[in-house]
Protein backbone atom coordinates (compact mmCIF):
# COMPACT_ATOMS: atom_id res chain seq x y z
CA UNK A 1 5.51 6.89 -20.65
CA UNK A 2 9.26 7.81 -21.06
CA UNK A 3 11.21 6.24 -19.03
CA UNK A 4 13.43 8.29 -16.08
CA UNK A 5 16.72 8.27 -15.61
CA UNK A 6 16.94 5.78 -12.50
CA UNK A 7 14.45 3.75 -14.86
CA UNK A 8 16.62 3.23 -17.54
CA UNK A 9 19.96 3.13 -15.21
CA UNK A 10 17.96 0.08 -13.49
CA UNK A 11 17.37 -1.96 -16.82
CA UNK A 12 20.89 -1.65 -18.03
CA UNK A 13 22.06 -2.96 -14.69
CA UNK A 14 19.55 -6.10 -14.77
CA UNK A 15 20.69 -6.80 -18.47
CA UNK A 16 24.52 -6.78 -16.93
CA UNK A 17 23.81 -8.54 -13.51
CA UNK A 18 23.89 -12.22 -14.68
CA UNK A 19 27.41 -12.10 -16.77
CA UNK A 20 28.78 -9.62 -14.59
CA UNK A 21 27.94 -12.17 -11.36
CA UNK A 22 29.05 -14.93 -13.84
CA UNK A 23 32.84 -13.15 -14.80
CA UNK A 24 33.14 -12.10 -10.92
CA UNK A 25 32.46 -16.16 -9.76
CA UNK A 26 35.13 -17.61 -13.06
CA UNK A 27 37.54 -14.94 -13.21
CA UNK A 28 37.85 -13.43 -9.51
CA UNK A 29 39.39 -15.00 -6.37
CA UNK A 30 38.77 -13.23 -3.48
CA UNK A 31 39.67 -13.74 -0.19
CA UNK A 32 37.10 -13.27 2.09
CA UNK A 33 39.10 -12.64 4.86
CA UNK A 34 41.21 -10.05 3.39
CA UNK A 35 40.88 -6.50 3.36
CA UNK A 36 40.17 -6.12 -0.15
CA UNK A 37 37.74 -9.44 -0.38
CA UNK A 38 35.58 -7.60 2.39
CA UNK A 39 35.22 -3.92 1.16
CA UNK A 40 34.53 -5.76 -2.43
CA UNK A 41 31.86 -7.85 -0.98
CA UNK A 42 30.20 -5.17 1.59
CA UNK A 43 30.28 -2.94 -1.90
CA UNK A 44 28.53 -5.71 -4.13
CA UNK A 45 25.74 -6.18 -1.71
CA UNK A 46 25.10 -3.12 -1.58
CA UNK A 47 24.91 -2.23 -4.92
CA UNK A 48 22.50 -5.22 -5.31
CA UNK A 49 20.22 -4.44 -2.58
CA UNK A 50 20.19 -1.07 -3.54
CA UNK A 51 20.10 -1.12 -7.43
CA UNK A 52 19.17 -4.75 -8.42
CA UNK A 53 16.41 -5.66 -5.66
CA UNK A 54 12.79 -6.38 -6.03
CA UNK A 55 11.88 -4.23 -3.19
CA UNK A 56 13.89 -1.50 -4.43
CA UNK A 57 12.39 -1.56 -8.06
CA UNK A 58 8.96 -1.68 -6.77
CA UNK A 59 9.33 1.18 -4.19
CA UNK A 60 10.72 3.12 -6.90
CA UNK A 61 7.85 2.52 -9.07
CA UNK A 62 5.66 3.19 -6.41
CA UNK A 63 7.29 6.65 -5.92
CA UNK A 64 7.15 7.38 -9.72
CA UNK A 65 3.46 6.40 -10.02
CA UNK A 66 2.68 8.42 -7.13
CA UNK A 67 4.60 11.73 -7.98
CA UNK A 68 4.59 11.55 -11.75
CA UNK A 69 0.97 12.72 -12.76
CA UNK A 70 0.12 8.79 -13.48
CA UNK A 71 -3.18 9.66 -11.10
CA UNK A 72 -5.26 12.67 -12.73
CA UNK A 73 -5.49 15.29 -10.18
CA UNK A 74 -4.78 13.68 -6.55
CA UNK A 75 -7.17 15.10 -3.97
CA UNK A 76 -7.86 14.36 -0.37
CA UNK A 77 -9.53 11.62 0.91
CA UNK A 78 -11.29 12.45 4.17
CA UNK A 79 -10.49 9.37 6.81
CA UNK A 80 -13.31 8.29 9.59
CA UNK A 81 -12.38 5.73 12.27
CA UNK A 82 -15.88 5.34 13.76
CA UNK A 83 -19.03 7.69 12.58
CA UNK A 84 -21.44 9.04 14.82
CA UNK A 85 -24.11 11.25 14.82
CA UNK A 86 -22.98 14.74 15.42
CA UNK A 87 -19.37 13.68 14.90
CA UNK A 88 -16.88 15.77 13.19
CA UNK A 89 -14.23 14.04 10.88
CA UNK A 90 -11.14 12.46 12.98
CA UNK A 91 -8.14 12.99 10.72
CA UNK A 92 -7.93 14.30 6.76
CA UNK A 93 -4.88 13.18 5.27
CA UNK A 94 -3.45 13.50 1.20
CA UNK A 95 -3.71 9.77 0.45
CA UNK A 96 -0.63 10.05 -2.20
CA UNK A 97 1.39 12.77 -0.20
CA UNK A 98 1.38 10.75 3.55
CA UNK A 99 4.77 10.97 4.70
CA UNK A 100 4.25 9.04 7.83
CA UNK A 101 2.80 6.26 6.04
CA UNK A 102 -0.29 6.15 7.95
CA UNK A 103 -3.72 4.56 7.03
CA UNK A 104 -2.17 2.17 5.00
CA UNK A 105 -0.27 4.75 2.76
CA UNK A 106 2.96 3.17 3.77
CA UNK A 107 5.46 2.18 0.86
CA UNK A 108 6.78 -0.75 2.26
CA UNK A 109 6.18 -3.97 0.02
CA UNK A 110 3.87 -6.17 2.31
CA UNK A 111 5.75 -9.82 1.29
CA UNK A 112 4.21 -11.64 4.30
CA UNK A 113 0.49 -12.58 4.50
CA UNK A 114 -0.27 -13.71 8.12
CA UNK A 115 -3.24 -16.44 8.40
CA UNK A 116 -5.14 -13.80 10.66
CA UNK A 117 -5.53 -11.34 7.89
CA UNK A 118 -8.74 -11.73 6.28
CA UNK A 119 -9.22 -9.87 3.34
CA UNK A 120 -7.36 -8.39 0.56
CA UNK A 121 -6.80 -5.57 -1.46
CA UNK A 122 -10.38 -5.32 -4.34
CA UNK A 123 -12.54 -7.06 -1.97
CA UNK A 124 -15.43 -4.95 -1.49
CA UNK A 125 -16.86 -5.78 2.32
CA UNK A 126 -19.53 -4.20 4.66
CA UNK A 127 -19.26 -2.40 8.19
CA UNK A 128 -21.28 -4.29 10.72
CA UNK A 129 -21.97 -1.24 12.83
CA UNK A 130 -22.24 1.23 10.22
CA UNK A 131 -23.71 -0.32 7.50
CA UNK A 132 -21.57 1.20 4.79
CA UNK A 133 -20.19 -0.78 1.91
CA UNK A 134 -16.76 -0.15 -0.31
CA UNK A 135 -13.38 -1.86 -1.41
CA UNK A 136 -10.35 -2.73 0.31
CA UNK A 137 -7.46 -0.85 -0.84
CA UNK A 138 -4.88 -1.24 1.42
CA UNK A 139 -3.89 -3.09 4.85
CA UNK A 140 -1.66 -2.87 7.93
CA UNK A 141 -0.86 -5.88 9.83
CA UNK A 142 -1.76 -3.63 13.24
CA UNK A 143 -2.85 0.10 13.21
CA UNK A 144 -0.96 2.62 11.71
CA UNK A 145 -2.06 6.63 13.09
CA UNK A 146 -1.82 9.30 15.19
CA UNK A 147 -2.04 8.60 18.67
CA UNK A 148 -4.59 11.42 18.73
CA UNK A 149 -6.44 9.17 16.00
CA UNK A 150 -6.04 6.03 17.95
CA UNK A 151 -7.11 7.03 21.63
CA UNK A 152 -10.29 8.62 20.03
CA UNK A 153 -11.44 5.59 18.11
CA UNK A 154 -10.05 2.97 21.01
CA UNK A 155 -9.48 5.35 24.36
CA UNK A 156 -7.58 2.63 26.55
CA UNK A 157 -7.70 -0.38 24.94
CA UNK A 158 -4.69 -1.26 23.56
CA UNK A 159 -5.81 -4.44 22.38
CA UNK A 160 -7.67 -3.02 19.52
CA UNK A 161 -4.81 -1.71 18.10
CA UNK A 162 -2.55 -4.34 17.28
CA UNK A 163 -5.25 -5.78 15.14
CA UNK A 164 -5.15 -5.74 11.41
CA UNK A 165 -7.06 -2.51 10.04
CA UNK A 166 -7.87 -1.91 6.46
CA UNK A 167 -8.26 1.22 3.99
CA UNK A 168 -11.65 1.20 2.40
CA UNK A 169 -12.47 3.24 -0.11
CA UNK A 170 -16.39 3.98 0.46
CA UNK A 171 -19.55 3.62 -1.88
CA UNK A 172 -20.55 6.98 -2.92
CA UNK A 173 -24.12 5.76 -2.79
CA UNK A 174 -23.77 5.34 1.18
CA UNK A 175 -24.89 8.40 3.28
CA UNK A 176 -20.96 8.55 4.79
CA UNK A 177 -20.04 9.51 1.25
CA UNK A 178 -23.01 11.86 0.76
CA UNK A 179 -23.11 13.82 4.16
CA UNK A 180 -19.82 14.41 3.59
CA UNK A 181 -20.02 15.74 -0.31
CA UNK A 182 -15.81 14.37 -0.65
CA UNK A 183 -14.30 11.00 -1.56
CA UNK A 184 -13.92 9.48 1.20
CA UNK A 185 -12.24 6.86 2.49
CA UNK A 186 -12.59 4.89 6.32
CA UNK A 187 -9.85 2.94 8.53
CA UNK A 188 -11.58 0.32 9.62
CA UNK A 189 -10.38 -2.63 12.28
CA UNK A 190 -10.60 -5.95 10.67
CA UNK A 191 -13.36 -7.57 13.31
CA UNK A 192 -15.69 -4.63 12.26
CA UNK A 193 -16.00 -5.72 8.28
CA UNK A 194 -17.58 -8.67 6.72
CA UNK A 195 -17.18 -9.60 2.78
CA UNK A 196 -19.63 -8.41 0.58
CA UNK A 197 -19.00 -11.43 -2.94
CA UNK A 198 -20.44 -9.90 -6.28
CA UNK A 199 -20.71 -6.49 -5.39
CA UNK A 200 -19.85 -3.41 -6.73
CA UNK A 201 -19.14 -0.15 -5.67
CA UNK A 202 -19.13 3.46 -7.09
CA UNK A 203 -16.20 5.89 -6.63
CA UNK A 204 -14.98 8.39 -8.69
CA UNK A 205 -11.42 6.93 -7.78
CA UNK A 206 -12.07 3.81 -8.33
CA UNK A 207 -9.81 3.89 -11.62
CA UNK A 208 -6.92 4.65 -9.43
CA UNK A 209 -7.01 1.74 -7.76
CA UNK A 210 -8.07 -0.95 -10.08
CA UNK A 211 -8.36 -2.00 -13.76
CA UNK A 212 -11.54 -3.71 -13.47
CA UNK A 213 -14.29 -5.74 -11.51
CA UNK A 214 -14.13 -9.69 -12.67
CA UNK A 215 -17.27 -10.29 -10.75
CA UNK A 216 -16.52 -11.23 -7.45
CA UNK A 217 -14.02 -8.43 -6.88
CA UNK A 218 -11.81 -5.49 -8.38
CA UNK A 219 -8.35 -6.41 -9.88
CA UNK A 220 -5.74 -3.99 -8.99
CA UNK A 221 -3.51 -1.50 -10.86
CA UNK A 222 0.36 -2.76 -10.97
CA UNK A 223 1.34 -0.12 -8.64
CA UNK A 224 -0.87 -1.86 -5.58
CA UNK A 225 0.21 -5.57 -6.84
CA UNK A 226 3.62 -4.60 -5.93
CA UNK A 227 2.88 -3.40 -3.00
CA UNK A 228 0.69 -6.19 -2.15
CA UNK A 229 2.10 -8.96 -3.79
CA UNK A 230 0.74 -11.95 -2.12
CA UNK A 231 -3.03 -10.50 -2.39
């Protein structure tokens, strides 16, 4: 793929960061107290944070992969909180066009991994209630929805939502997936799942997600490493 503007802006800065840092600490004495010493500092760390950060790399790659046609033909993925009989579908949201950044479609680089967390991103686990199998593909430290969303699936109890909930992409083999005749996806509370080890799931958007299944569990495309980096 060619590479964008910003793309090829970034590695020309990166190749010039080390002398340019180097000539600035040999050559340069600035007075941090002065006038001059400030606005030149403020500027630098700016420009770093903004041009010459990991974070700011990976969120633009995220945005690139996203809106750049890397994913053939996006297409809605219908999310369920709970599923019951009768029950219509709680919220439908464009997985790669959420600009809330809810259901774990939030861009922010997740660099801490609490303790509490228990599973991660190609683990393919099993809803105790529901029965339903498929593969974690993304995570939020505590609910992230509508409040319409959240008082459906939890009413009054707050507690529920400061828990860590997970994106799973469903088996299309499970009767969720069928009834529904759309790939689906549920946002499921993390006391509601159990690991599934050496199995495998079908979805037709799999491939989106992941590069391949080693056996025990699917290893993710770049684009979700860098979002998840310590999974």
């Amino acid at each position: 793929m060619p590479l964008t503007y910003r793309e090829a802006v970034q590695i020309g800065l990166l190749l010039a960061c080390v002398p340019l840092q180097y000539m600035l600490t040999m050559n340069m004495e600035l007075d941090q107290s002065s006038s001059i010493g400030r606005i030149f500092s403020t500027d630098f760390q700016n420009f770093r944070d903004n041009w010459l950060s990991t974070e700011s790399w990976a969120k633009s790659a995220m945005i690139h992969v996203l809106m750049n046609g890397i994913f053939p033909n996006p297409v809605p993925i219908m999310y369920y909180g709970t599923i019951g009989e009768n029950e219509s579908p709680a919220h439908e949201v464009l997985r790669f066009r959420q600009e809330r950044g809810y259901f774990t479609a939030s861009q922010g680089i997740r660099w801490k991994r609490p303790s509490h967390l228990h599973f991660r991103i190609g683990q393919v686990v099993k809803h105790r209630s529901e029965g339903y199998t498929g593969v974690v593909i993304g995570w939020d430290l505590k609910a992230s929805a509508s409040e319409t969303w959240l008082f459906r699936e939890y009413g009054d109890l707050q507690a529920l939502r400061s828990w860590p909930h997970y994106s799973i992409l469903v088996d299309e083999r499970d009767p969720i997936s069928t009834a529904t005749m759309a790939p689906e996806a549920t946002y499921v509370v993390q006391q509601e799942l159990e690991l599934m080890p050496n199995t495998e799931v079908q979805h037709s958007m799999l491939g989106n997600f992941f590069v391949a299944y080693d056996g025990g569990q699917y290893i993710a495309q770049d684009w979700l490493k860098n979002l998840y980096p310590k999974d």
